[in-house]
N, C-alpha and C. Protein backbone atom coordinates (compact mmCIF):
# COMPACT_ATOMS: atom_id res chain seq x y z
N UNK A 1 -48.72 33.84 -40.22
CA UNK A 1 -50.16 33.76 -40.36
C UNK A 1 -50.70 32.75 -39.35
N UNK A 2 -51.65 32.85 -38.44
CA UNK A 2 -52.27 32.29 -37.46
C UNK A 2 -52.84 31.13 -37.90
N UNK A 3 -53.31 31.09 -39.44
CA UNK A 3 -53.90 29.45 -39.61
C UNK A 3 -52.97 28.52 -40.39
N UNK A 4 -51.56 28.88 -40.52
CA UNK A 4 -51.04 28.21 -41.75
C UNK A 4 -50.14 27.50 -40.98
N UNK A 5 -49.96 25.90 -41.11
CA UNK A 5 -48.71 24.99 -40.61
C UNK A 5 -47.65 25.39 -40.26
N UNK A 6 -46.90 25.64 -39.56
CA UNK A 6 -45.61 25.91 -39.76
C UNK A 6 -44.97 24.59 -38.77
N UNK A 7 -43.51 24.92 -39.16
CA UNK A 7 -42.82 23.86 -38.40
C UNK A 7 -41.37 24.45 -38.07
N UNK A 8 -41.05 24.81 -36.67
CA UNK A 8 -39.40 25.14 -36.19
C UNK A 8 -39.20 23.99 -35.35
N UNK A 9 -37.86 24.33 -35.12
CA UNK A 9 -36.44 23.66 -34.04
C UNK A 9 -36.35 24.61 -33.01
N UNK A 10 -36.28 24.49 -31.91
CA UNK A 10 -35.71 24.86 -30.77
C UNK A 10 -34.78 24.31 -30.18
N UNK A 11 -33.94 24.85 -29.98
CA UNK A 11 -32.61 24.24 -29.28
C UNK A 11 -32.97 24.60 -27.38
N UNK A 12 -33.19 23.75 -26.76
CA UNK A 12 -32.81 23.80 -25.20
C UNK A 12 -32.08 23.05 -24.45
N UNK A 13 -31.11 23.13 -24.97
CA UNK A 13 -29.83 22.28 -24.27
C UNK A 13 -29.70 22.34 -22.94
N UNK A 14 -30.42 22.90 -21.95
CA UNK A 14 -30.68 22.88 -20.40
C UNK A 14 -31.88 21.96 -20.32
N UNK A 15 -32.68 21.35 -21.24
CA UNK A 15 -33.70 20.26 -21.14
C UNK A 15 -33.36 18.71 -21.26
N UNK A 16 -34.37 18.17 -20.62
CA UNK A 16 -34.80 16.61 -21.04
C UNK A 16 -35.96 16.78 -22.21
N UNK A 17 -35.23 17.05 -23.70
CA UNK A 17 -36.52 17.35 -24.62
C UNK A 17 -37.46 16.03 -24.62
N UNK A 18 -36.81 14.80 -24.78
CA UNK A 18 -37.85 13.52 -24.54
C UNK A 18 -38.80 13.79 -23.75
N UNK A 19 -38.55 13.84 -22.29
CA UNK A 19 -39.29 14.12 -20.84
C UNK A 19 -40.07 15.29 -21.47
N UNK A 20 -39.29 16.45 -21.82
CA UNK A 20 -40.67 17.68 -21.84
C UNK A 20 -41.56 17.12 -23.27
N UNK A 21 -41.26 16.88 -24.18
CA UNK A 21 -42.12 16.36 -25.15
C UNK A 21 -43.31 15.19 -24.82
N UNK A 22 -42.96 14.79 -23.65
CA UNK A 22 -43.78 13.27 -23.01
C UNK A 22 -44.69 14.64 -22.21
N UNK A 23 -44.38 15.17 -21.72
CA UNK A 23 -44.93 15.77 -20.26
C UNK A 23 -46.20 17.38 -21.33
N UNK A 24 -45.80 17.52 -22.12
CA UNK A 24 -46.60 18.51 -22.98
C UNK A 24 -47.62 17.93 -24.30
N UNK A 25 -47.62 16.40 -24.03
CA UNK A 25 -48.62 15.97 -25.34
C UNK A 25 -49.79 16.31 -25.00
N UNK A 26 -50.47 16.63 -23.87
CA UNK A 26 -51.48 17.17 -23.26
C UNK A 26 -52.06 18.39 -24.03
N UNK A 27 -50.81 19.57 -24.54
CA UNK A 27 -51.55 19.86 -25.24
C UNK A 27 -51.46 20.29 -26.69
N UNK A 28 -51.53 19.19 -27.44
CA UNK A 28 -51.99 19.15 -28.62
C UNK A 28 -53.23 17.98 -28.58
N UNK A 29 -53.99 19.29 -29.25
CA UNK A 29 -55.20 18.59 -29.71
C UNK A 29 -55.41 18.37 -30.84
N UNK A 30 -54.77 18.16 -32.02
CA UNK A 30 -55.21 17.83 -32.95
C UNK A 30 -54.02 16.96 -33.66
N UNK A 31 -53.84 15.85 -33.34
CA UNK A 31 -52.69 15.54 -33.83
C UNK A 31 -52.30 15.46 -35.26
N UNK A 32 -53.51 15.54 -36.09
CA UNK A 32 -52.93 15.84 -37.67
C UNK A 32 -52.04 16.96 -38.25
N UNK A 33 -52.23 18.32 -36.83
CA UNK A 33 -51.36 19.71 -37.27
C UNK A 33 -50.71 20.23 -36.47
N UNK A 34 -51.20 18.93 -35.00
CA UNK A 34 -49.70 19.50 -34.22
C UNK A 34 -48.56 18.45 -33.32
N UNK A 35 -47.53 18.62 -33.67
CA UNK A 35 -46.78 17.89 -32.94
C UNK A 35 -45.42 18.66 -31.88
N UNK A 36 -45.09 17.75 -31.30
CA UNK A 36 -43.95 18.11 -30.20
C UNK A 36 -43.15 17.06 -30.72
N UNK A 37 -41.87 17.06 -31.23
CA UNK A 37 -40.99 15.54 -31.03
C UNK A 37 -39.39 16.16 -30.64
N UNK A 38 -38.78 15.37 -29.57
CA UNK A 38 -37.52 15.29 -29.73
C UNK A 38 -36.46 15.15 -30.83
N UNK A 39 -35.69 15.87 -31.63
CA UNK A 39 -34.46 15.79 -32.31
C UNK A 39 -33.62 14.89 -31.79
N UNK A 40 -33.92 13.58 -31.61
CA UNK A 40 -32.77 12.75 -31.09
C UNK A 40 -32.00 13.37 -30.23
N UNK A 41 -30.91 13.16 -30.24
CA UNK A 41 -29.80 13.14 -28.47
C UNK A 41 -29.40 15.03 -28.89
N UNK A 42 -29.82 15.92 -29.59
CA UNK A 42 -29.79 17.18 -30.10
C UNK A 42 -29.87 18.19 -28.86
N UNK A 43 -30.80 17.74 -28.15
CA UNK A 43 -31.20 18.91 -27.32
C UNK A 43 -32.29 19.63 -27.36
N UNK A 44 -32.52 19.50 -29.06
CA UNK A 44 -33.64 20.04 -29.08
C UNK A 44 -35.17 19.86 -29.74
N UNK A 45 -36.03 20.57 -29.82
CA UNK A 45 -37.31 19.92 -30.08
C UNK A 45 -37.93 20.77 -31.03
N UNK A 46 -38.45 20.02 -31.99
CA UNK A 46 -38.80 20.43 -33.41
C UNK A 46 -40.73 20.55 -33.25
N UNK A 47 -40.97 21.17 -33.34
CA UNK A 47 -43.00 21.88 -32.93
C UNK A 47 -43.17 21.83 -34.16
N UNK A 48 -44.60 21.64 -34.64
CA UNK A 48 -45.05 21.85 -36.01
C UNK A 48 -46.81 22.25 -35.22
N UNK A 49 -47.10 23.20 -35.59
CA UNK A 49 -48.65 23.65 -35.23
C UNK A 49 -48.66 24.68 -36.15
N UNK A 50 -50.28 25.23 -35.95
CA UNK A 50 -51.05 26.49 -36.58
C UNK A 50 -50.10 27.65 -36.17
N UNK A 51 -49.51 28.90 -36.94
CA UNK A 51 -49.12 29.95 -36.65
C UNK A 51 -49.36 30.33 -35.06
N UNK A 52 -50.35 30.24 -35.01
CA UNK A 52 -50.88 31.31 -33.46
C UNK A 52 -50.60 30.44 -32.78
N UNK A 53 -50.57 28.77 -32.54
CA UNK A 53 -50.40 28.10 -31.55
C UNK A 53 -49.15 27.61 -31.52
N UNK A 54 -48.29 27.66 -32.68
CA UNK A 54 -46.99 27.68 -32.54
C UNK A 54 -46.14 28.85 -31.94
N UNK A 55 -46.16 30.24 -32.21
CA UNK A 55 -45.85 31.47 -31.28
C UNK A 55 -46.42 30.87 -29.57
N UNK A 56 -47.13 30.75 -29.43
CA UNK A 56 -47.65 30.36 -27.92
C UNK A 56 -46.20 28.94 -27.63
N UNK A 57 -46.37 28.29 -28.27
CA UNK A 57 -45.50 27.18 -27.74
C UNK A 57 -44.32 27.46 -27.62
N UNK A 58 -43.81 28.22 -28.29
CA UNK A 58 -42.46 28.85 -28.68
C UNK A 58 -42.00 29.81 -27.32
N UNK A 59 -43.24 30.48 -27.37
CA UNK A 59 -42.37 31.43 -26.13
C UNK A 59 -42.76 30.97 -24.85
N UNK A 60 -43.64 29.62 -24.68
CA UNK A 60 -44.08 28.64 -23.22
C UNK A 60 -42.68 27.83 -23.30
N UNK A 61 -42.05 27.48 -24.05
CA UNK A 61 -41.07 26.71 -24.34
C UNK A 61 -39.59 26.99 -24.03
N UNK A 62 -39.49 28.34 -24.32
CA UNK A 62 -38.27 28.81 -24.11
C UNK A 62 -38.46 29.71 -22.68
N UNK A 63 -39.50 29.99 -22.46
CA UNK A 63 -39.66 30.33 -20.80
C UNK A 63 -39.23 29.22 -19.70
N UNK A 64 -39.70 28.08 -20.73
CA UNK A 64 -39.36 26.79 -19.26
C UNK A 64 -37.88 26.97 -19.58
N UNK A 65 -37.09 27.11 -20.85
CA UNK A 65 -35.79 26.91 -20.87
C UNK A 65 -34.93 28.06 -20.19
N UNK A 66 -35.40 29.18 -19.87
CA UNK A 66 -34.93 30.18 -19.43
C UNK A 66 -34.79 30.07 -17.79
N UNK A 67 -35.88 29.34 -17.39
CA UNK A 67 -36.26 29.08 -16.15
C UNK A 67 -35.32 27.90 -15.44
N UNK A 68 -34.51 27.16 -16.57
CA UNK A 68 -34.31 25.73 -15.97
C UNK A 68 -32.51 25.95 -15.18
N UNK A 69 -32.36 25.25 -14.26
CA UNK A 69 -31.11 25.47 -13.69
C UNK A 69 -30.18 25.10 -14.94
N UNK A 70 -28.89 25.54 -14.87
CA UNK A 70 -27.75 24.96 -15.66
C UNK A 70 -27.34 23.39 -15.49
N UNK A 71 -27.06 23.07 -16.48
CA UNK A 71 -26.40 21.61 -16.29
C UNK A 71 -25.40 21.23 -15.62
N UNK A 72 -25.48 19.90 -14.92
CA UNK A 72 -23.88 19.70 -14.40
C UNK A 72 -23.28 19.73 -14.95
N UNK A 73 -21.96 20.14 -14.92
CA UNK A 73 -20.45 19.54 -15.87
C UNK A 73 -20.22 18.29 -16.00
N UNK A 74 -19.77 17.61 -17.22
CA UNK A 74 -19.74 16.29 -17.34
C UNK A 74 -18.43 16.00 -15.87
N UNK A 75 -18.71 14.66 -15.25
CA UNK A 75 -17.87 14.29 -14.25
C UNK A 75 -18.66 14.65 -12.77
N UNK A 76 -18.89 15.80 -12.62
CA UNK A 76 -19.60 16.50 -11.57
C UNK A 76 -20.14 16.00 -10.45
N UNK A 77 -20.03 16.14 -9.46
CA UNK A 77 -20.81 15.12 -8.47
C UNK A 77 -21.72 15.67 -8.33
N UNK A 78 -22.88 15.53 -7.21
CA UNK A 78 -24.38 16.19 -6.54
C UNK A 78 -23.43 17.35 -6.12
N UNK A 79 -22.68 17.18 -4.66
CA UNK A 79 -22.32 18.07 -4.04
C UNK A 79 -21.27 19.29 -4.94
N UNK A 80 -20.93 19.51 -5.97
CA UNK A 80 -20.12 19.81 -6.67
C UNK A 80 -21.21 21.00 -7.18
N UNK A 81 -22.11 21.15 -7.34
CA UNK A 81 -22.83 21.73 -8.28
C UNK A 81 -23.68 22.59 -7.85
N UNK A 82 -24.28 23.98 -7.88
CA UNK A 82 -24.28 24.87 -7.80
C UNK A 82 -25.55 25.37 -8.30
């Protein structure tokens, strides 16, 4: 339903969820019904908004994650990586 709270997890383990959660407070406007926060060292980021503006965040969200290069391998140098 488009006006009712909801609240998910997204997992994007190819993100800096801190960094993208800092870099997207822009847009929530209403901070009583919507938030962005990092899951601690998880990976991933827990949204709470209105139905309709949570679907929007959800699939802006996992587009950037779809979009993002792969991670280095732990150890990895610059030149190592691909």
């Amino acid at each position: 339903h488009p006006a009712m709270i909801l609240t998910t997890a997204l997992d994007l383990p190819k993100l800096d969820v801190r960094q993208l959660a800092n870099s997207l407070r822009t847009m929530i406007v209403d901070a009583n019904t919507q938030q962005l926060l990092p899951a601690g060292a998880t990976g991933s980021l827990v949204a709470t908004a209105p139905g309709g503006q949570l679907a929007t965040w959800v699939e802006t969200l996992n587009r950037i994650h779809d979009l993002a290069p792969e991670p280095a391998p732990p150890g990895a140098t610059e030149g190592e990586v691909k």
